[in-house]
PDB file of N, CA and C in Angstrom:
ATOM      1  N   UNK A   1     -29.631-129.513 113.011  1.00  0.00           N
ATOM      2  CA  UNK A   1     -29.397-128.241 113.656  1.00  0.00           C
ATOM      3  C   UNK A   1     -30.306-128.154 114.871  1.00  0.00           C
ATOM      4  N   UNK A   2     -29.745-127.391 116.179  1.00  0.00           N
ATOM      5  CA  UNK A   2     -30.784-127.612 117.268  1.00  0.00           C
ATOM      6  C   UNK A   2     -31.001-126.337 117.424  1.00  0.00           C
ATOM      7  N   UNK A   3     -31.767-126.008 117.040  1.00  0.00           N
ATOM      8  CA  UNK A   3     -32.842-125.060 117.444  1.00  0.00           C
ATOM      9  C   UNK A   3     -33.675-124.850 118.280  1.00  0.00           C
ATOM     10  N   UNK A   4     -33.614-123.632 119.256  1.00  0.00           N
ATOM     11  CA  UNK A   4     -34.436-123.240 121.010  1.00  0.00           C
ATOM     12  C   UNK A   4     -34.829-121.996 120.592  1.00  0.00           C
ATOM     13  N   UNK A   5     -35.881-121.370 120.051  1.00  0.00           N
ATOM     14  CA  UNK A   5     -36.292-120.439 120.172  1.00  0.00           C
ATOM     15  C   UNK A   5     -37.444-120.314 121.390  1.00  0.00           C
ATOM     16  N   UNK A   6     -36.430-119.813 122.667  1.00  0.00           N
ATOM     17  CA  UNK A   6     -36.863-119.206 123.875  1.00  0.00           C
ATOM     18  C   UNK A   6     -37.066-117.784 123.401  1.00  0.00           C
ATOM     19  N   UNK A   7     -37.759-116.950 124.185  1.00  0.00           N
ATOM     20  CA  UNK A   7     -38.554-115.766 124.716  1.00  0.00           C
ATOM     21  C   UNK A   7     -37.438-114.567 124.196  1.00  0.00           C
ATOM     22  N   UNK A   8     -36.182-115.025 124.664  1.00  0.00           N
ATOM     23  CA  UNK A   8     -35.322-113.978 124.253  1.00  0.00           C
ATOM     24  C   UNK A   8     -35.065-113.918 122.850  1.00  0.00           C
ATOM     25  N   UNK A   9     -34.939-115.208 122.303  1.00  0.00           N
ATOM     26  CA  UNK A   9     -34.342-115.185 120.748  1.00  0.00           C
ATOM     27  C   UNK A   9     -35.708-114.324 120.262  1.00  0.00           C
ATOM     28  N   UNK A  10     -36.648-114.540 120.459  1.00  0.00           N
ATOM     29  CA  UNK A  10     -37.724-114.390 119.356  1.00  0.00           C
ATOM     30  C   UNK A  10     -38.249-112.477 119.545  1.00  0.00           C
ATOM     31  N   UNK A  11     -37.659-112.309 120.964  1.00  0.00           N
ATOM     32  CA  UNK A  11     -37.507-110.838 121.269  1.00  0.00           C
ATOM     33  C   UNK A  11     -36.609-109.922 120.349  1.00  0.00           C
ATOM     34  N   UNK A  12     -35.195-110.484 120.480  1.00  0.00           N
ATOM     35  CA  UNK A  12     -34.120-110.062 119.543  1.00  0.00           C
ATOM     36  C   UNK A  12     -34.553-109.847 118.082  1.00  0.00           C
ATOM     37  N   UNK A  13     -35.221-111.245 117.546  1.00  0.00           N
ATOM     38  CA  UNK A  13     -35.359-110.901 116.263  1.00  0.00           C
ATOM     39  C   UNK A  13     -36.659-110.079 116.040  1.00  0.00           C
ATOM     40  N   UNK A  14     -37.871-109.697 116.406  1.00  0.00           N
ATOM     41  CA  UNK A  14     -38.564-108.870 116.304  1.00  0.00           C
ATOM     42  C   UNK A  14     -37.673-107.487 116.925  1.00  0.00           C
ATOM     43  N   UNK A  15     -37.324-107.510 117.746  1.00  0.00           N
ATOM     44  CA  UNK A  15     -36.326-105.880 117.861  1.00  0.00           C
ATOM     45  C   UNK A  15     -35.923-105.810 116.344  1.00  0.00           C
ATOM     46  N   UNK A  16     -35.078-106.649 115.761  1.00  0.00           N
ATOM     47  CA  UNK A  16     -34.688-106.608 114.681  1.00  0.00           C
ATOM     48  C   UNK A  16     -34.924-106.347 113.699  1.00  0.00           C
ATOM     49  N   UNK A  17     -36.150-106.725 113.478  1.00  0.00           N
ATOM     50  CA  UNK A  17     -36.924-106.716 111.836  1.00  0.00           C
ATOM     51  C   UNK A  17     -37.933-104.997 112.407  1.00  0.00           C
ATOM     52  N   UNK A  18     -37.757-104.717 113.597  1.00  0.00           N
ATOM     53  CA  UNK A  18     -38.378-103.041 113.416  1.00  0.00           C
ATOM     54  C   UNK A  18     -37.086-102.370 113.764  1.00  0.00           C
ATOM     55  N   UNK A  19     -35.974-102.340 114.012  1.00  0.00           N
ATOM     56  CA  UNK A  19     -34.915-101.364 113.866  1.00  0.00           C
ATOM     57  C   UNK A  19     -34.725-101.091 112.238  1.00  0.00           C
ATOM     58  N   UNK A  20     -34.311-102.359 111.867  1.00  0.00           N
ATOM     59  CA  UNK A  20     -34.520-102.251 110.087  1.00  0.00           C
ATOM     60  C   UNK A  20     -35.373-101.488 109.696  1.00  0.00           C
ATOM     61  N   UNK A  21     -36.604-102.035 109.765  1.00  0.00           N
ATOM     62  CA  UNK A  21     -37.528-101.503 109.392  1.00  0.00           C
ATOM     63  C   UNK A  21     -37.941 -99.528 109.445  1.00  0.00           C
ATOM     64  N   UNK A  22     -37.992 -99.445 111.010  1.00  0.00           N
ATOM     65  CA  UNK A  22     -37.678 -98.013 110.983  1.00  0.00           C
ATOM     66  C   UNK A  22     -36.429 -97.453 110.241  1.00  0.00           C
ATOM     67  N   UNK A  23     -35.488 -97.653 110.111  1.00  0.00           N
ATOM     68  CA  UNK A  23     -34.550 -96.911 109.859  1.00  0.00           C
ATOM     69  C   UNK A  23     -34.449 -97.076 108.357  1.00  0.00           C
ATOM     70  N   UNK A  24     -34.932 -98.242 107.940  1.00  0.00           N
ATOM     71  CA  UNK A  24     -35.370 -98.312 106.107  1.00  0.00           C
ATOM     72  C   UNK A  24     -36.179 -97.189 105.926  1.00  0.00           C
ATOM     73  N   UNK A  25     -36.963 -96.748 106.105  1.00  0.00           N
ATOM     74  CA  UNK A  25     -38.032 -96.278 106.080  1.00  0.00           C
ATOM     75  C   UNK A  25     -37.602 -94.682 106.589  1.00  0.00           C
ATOM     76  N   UNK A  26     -36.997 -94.592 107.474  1.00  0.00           N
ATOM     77  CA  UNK A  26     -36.567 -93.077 107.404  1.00  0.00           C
ATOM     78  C   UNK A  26     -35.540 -92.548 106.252  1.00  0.00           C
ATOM     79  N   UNK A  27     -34.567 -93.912 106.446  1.00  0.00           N
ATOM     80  CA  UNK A  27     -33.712 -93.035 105.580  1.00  0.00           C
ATOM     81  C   UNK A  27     -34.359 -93.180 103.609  1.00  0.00           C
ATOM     82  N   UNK A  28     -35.613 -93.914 103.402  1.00  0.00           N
ATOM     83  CA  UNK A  28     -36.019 -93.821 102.388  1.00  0.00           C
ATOM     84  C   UNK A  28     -36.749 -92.170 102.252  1.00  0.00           C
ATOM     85  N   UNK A  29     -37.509 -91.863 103.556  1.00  0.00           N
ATOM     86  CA  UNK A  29     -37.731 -90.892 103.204  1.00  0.00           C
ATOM     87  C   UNK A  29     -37.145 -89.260 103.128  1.00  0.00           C
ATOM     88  N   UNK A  30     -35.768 -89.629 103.704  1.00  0.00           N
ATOM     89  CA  UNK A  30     -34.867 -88.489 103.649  1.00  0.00           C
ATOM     90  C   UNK A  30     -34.049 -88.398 102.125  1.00  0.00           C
ATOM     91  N   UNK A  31     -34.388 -89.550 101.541  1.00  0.00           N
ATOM     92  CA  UNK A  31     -33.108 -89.671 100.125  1.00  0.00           C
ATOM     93  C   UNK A  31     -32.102 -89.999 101.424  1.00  0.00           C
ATOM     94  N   UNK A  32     -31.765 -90.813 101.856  1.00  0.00           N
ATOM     95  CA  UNK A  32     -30.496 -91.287 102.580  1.00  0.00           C
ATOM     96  C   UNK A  32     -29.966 -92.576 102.652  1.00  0.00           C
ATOM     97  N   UNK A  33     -29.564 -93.333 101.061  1.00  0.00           N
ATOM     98  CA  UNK A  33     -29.323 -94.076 100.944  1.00  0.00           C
ATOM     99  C   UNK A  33     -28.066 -94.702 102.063  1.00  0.00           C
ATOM    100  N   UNK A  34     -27.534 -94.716 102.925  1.00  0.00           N
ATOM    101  CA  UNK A  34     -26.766 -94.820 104.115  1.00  0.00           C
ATOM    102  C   UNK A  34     -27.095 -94.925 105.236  1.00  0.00           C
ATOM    103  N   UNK A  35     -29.038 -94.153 105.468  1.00  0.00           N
ATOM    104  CA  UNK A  35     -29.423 -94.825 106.405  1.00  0.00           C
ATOM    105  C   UNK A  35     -29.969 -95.904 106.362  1.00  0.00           C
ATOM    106  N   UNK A  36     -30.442 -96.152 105.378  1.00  0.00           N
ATOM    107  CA  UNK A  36     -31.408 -96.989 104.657  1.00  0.00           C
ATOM    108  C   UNK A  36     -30.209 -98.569 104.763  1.00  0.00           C
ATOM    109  N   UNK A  37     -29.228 -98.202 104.793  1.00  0.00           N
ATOM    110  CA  UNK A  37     -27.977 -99.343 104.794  1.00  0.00           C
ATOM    111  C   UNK A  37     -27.350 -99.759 105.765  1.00  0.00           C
ATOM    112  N   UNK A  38     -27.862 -98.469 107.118  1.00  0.00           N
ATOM    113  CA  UNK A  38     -27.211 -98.743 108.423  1.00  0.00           C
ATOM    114  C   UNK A  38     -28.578 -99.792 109.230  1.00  0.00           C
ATOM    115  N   UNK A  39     -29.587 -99.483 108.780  1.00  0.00           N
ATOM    116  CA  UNK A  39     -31.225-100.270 109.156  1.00  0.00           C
ATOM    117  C   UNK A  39     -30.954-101.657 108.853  1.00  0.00           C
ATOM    118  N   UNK A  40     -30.792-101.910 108.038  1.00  0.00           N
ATOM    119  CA  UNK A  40     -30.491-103.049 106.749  1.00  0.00           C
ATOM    120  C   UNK A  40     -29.300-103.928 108.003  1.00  0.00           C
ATOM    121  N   UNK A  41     -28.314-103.592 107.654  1.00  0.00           N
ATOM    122  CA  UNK A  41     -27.192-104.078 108.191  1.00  0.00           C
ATOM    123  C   UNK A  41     -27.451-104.400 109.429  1.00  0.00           C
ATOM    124  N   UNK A  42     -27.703-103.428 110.459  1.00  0.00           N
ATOM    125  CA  UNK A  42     -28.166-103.752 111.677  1.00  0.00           C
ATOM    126  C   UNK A  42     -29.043-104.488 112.189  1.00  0.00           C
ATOM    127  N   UNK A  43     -30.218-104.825 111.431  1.00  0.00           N
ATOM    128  CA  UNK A  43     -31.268-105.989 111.231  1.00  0.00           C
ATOM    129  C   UNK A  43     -30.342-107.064 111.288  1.00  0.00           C
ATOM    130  N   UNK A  44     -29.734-107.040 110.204  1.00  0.00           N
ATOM    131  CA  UNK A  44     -29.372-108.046 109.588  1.00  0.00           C
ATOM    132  C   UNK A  44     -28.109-108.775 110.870  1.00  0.00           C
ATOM    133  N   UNK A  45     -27.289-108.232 111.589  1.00  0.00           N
ATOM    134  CA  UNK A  45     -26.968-108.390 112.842  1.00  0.00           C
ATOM    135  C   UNK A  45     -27.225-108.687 113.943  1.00  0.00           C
ATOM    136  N   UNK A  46     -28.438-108.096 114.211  1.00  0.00           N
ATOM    137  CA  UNK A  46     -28.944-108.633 115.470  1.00  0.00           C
ATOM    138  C   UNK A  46     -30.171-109.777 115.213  1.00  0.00           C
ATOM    139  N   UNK A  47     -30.551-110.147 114.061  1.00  0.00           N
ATOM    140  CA  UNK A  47     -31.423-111.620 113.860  1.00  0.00           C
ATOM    141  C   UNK A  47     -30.196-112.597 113.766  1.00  0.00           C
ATOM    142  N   UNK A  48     -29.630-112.286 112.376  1.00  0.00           N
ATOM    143  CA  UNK A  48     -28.337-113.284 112.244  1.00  0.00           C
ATOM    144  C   UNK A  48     -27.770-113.807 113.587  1.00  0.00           C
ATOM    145  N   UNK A  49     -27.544-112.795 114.621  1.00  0.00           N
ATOM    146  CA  UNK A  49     -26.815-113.458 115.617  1.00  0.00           C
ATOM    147  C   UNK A  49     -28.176-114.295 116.667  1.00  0.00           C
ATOM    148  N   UNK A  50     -29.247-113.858 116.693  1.00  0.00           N
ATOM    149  CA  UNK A  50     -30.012-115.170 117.478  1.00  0.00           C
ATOM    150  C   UNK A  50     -31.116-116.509 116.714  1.00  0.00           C
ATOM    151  N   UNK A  51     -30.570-115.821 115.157  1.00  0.00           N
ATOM    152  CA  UNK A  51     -30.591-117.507 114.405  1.00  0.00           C
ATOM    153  C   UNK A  51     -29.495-118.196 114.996  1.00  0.00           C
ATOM    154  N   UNK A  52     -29.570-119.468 115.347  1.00  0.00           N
ATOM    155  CA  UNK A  52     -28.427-120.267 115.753  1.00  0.00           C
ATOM    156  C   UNK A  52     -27.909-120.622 115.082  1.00  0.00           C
ATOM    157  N   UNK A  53     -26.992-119.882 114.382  1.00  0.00           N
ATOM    158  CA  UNK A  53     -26.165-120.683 113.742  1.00  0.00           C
ATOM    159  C   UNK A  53     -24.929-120.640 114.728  1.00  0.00           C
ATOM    160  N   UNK A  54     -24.110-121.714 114.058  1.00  0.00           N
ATOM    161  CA  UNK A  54     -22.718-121.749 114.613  1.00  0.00           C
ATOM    162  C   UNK A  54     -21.984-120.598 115.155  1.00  0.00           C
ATOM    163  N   UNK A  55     -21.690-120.665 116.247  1.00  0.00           N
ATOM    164  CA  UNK A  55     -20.730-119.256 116.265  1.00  0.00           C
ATOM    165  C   UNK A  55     -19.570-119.078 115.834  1.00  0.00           C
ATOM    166  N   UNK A  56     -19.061-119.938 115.763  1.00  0.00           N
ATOM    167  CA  UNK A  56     -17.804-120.180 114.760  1.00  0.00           C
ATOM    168  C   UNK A  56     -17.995-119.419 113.700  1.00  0.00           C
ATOM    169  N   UNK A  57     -19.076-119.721 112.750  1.00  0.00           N
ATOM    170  CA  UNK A  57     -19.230-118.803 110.789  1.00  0.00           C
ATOM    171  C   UNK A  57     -19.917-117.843 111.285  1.00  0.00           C
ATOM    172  N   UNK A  58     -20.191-117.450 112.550  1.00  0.00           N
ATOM    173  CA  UNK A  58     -21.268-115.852 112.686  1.00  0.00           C
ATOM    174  C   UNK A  58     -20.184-114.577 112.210  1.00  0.00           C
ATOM    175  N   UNK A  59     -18.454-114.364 112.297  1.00  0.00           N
ATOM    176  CA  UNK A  59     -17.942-113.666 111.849  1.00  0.00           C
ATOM    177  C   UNK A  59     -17.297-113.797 110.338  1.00  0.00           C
ATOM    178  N   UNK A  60     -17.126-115.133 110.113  1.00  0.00           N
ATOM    179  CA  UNK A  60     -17.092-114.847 108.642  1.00  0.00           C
ATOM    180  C   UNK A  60     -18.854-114.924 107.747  1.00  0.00           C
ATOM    181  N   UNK A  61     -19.530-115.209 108.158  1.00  0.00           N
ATOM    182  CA  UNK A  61     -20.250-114.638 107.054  1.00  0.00           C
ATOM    183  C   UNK A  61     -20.677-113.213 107.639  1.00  0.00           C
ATOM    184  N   UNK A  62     -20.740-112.687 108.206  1.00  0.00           N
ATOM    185  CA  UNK A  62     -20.746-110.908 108.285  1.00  0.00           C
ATOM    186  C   UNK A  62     -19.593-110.560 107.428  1.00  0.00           C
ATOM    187  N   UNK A  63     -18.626-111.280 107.727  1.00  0.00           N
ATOM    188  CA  UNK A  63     -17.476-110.602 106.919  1.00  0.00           C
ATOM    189  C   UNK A  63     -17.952-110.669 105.113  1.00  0.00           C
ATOM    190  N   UNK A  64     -18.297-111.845 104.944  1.00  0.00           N
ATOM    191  CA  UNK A  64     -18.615-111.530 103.450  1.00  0.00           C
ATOM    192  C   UNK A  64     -20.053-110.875 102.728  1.00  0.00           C
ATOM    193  N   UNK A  65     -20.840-110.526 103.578  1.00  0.00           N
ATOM    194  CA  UNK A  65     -21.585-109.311 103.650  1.00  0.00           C
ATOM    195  C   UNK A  65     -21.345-108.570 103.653  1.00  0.00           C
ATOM    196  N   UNK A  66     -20.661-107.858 104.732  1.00  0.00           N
ATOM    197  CA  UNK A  66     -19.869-106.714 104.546  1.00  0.00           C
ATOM    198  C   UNK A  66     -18.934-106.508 102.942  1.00  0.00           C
ATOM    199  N   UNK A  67     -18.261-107.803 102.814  1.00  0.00           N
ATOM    200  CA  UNK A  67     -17.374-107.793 101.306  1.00  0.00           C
ATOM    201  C   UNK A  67     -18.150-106.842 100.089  1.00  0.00           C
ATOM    202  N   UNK A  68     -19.601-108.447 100.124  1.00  0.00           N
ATOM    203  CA  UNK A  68     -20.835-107.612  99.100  1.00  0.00           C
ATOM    204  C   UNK A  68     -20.888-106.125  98.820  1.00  0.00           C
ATOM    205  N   UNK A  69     -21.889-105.706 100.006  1.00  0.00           N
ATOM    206  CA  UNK A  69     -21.613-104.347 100.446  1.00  0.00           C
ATOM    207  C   UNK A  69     -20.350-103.105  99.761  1.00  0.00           C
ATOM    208  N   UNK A  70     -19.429-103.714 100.522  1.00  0.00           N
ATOM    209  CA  UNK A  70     -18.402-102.546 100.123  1.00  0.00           C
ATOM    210  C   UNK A  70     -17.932-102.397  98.577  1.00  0.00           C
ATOM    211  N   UNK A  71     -18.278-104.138  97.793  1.00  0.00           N
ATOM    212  CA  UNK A  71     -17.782-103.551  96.465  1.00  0.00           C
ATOM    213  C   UNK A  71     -18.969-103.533  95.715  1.00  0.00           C
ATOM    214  N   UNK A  72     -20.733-103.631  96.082  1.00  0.00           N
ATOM    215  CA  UNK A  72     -21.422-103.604  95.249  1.00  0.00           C
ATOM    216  C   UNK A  72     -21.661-102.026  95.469  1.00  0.00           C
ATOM    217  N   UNK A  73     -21.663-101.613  96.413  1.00  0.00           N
ATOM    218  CA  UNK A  73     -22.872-100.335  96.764  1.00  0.00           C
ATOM    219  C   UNK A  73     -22.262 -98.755  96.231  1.00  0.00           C
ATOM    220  N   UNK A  74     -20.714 -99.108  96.240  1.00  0.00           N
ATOM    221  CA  UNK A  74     -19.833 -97.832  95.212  1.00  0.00           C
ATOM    222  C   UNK A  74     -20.300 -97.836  93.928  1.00  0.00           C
ATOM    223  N   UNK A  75     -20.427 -98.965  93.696  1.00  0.00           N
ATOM    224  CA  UNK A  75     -20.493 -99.043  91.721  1.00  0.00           C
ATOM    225  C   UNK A  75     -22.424 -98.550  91.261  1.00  0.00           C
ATOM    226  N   UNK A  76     -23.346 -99.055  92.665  1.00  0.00           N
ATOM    227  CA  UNK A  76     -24.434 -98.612  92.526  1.00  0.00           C
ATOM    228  C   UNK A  76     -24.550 -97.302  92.574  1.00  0.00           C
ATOM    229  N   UNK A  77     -24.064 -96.376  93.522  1.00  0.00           N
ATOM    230  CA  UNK A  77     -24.252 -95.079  93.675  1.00  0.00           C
ATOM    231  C   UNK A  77     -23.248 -94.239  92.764  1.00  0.00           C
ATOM    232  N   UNK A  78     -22.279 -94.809  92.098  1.00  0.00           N
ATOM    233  CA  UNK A  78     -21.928 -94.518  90.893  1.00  0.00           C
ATOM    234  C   UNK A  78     -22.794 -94.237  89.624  1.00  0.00           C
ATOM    235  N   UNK A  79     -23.648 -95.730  89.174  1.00  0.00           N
ATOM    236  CA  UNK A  79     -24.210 -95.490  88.382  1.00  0.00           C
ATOM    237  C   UNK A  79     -25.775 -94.852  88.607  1.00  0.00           C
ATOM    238  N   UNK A  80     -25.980 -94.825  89.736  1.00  0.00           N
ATOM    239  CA  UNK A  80     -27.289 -93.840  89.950  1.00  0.00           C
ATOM    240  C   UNK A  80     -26.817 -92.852  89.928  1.00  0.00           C
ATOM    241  N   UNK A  81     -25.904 -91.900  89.746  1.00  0.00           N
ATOM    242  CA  UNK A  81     -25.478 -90.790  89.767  1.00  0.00           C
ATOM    243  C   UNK A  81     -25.693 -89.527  90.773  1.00  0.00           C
ATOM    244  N   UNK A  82     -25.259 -90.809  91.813  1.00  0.00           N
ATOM    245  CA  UNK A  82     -25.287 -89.801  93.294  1.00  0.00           C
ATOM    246  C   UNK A  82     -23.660 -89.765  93.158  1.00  0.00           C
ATOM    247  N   UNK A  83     -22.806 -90.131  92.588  1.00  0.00           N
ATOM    248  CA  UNK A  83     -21.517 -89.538  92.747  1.00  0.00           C
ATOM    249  C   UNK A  83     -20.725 -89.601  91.635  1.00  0.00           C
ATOM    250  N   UNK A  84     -20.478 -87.914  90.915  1.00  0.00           N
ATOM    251  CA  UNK A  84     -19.900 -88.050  90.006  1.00  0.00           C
ATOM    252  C   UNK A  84     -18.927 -88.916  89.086  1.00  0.00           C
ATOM    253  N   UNK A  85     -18.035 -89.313  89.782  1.00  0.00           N
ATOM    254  CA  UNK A  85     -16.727 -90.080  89.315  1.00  0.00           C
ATOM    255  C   UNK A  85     -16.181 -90.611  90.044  1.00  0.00           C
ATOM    256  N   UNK A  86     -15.424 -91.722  89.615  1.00  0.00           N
ATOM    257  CA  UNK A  86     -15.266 -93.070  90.459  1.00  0.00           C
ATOM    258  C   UNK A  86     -13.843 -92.901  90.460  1.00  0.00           C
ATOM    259  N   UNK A  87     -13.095 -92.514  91.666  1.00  0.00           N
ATOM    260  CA  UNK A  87     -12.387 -92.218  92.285  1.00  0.00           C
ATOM    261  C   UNK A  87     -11.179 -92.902  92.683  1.00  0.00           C
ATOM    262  N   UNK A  88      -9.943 -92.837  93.113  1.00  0.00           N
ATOM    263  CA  UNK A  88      -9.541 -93.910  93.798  1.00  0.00           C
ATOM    264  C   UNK A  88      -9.510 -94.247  95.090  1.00  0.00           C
ATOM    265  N   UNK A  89     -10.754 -93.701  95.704  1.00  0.00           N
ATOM    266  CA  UNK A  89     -11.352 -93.779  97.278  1.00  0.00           C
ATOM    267  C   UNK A  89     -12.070 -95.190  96.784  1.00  0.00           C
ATOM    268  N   UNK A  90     -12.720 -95.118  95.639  1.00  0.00           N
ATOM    269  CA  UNK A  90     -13.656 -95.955  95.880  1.00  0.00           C
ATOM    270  C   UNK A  90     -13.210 -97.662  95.349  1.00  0.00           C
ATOM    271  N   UNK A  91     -12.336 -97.186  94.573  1.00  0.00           N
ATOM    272  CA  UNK A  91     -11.531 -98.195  93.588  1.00  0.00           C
ATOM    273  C   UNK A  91     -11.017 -99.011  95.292  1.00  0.00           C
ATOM    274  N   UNK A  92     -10.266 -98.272  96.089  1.00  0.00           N
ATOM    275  CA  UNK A  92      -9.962 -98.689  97.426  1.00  0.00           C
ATOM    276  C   UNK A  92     -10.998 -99.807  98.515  1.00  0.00           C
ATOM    277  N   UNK A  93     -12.140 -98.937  98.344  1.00  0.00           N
ATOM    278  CA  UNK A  93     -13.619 -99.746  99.279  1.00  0.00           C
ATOM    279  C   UNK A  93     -13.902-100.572  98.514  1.00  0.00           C
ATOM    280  N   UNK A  94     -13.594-101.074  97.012  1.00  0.00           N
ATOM    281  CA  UNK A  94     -13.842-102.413  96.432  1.00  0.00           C
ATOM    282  C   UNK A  94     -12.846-103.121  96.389  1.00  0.00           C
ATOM    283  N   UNK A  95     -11.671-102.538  96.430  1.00  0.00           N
ATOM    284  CA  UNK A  95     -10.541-103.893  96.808  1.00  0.00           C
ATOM    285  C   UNK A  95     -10.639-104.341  98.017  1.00  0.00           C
ATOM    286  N   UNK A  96     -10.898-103.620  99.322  1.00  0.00           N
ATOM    287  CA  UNK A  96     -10.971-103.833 100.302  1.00  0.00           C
ATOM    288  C   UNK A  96     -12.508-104.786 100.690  1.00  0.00           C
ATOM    289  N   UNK A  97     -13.380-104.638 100.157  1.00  0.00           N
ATOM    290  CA  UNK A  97     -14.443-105.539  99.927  1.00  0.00           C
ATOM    291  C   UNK A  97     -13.687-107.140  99.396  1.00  0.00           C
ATOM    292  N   UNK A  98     -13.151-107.175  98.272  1.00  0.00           N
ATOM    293  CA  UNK A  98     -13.010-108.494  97.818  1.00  0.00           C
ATOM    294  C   UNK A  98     -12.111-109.100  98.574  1.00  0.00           C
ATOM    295  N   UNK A  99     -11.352-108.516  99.561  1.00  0.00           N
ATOM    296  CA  UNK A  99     -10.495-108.984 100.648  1.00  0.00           C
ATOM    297  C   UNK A  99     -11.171-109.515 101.357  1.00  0.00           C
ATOM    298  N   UNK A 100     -12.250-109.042 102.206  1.00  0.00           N
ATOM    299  CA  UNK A 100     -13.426-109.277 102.793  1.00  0.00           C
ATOM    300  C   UNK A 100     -13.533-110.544 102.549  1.00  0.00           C
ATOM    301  N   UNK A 101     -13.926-110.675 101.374  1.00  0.00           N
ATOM    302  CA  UNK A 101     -15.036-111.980 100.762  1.00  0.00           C
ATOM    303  C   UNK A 101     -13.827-113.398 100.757  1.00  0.00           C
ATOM    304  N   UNK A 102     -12.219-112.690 100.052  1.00  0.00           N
ATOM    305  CA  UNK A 102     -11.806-114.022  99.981  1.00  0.00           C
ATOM    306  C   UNK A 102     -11.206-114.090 101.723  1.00  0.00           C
ATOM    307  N   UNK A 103     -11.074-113.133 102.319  1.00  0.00           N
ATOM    308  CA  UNK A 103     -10.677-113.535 103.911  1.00  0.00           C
ATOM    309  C   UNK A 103     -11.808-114.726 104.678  1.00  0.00           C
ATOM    310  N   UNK A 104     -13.042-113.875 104.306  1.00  0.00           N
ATOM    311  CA  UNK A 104     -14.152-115.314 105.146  1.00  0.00           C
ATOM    312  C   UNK A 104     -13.917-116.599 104.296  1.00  0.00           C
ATOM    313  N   UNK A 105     -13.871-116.122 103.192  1.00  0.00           N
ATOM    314  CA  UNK A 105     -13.970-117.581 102.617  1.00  0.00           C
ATOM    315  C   UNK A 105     -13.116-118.881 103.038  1.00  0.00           C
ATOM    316  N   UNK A 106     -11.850-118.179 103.019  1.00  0.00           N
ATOM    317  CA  UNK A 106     -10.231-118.938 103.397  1.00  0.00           C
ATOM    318  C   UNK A 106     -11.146-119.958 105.023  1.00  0.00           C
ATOM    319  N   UNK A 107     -11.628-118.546 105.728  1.00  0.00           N
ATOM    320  CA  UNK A 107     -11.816-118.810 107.094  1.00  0.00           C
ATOM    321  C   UNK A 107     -12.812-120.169 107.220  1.00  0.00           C
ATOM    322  N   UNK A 108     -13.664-119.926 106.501  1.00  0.00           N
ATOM    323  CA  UNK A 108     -15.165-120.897 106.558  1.00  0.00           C
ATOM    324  C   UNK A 108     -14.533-122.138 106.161  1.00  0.00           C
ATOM    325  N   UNK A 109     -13.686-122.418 104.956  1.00  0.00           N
ATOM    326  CA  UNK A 109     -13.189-123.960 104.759  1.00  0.00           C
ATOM    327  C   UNK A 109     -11.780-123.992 105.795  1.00  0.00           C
ATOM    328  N   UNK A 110     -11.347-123.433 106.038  1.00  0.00           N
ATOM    329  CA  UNK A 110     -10.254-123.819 107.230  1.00  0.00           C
ATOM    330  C   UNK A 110     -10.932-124.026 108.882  1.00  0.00           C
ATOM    331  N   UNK A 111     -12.126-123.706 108.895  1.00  0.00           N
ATOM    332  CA  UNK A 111     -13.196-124.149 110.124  1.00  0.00           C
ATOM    333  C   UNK A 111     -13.550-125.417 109.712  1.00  0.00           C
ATOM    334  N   UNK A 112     -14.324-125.637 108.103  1.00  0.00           N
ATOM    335  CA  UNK A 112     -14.963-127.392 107.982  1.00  0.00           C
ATOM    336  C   UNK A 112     -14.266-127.993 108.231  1.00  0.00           C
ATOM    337  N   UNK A 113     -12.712-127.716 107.567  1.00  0.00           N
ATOM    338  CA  UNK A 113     -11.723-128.937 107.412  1.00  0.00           C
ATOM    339  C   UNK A 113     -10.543-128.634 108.717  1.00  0.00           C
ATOM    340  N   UNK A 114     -11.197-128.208 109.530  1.00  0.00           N
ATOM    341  CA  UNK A 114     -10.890-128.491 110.891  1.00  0.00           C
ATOM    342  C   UNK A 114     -10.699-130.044 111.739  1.00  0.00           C
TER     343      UNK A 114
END
């Protein structure tokens, strides 16, 4: 793997790890599990993209992050009992998650075996 961490990459990812960081940290202290996920995510975006990886898998693996995400974080705030009953909104954001996961997946071996 060739790796150049110039001035900019190493800028990006420190922007990165304190956008997270602040916004972990606020929305921990508001009870705002959503900001706390928009920090997270967004970190997790702007390092991911000036680790070098391939640009080719930079949208499918967001995509199966995102997958994670959408079908773990209903069933968590389910059973923490920030939301009464499990709905068919939510039954929806976890099918739509595992779409997610098998869409990158399809994508990532139809890139190797390119």
């Amino acid at each position: 793997m060739n790796t150049h961490y110039n001035l900019k990459n190493i800028i990006f990812i420190i922007l990165g790890i304190i956008i997270g960081t602040v916004l972990f940290t606020l929305g921990n202290e508001d009870d705002s599990p959503g900001l706390s996920f928009i920090g997270i995510f967004l970190s997790f975006l702007i390092i991911l993209r000036q680790i070098l990886i391939q640009k080719k898998y930079y949208i499918p693996i967001v995509l199966i992050f995102l997958g994670f995400i959408l079908t773990i974080f209903p069933l968590v705030l389910f059973l923490d009992k920030e939301i009464s009953n499990y709905s068919i909104n939510m039954l929806l954001i976890n099918i739509l998650g595992i779409f997610f996961i098998i869409l990158s997946i399809k994508k990532i071996i139809k890139i190797k075996y390119k």
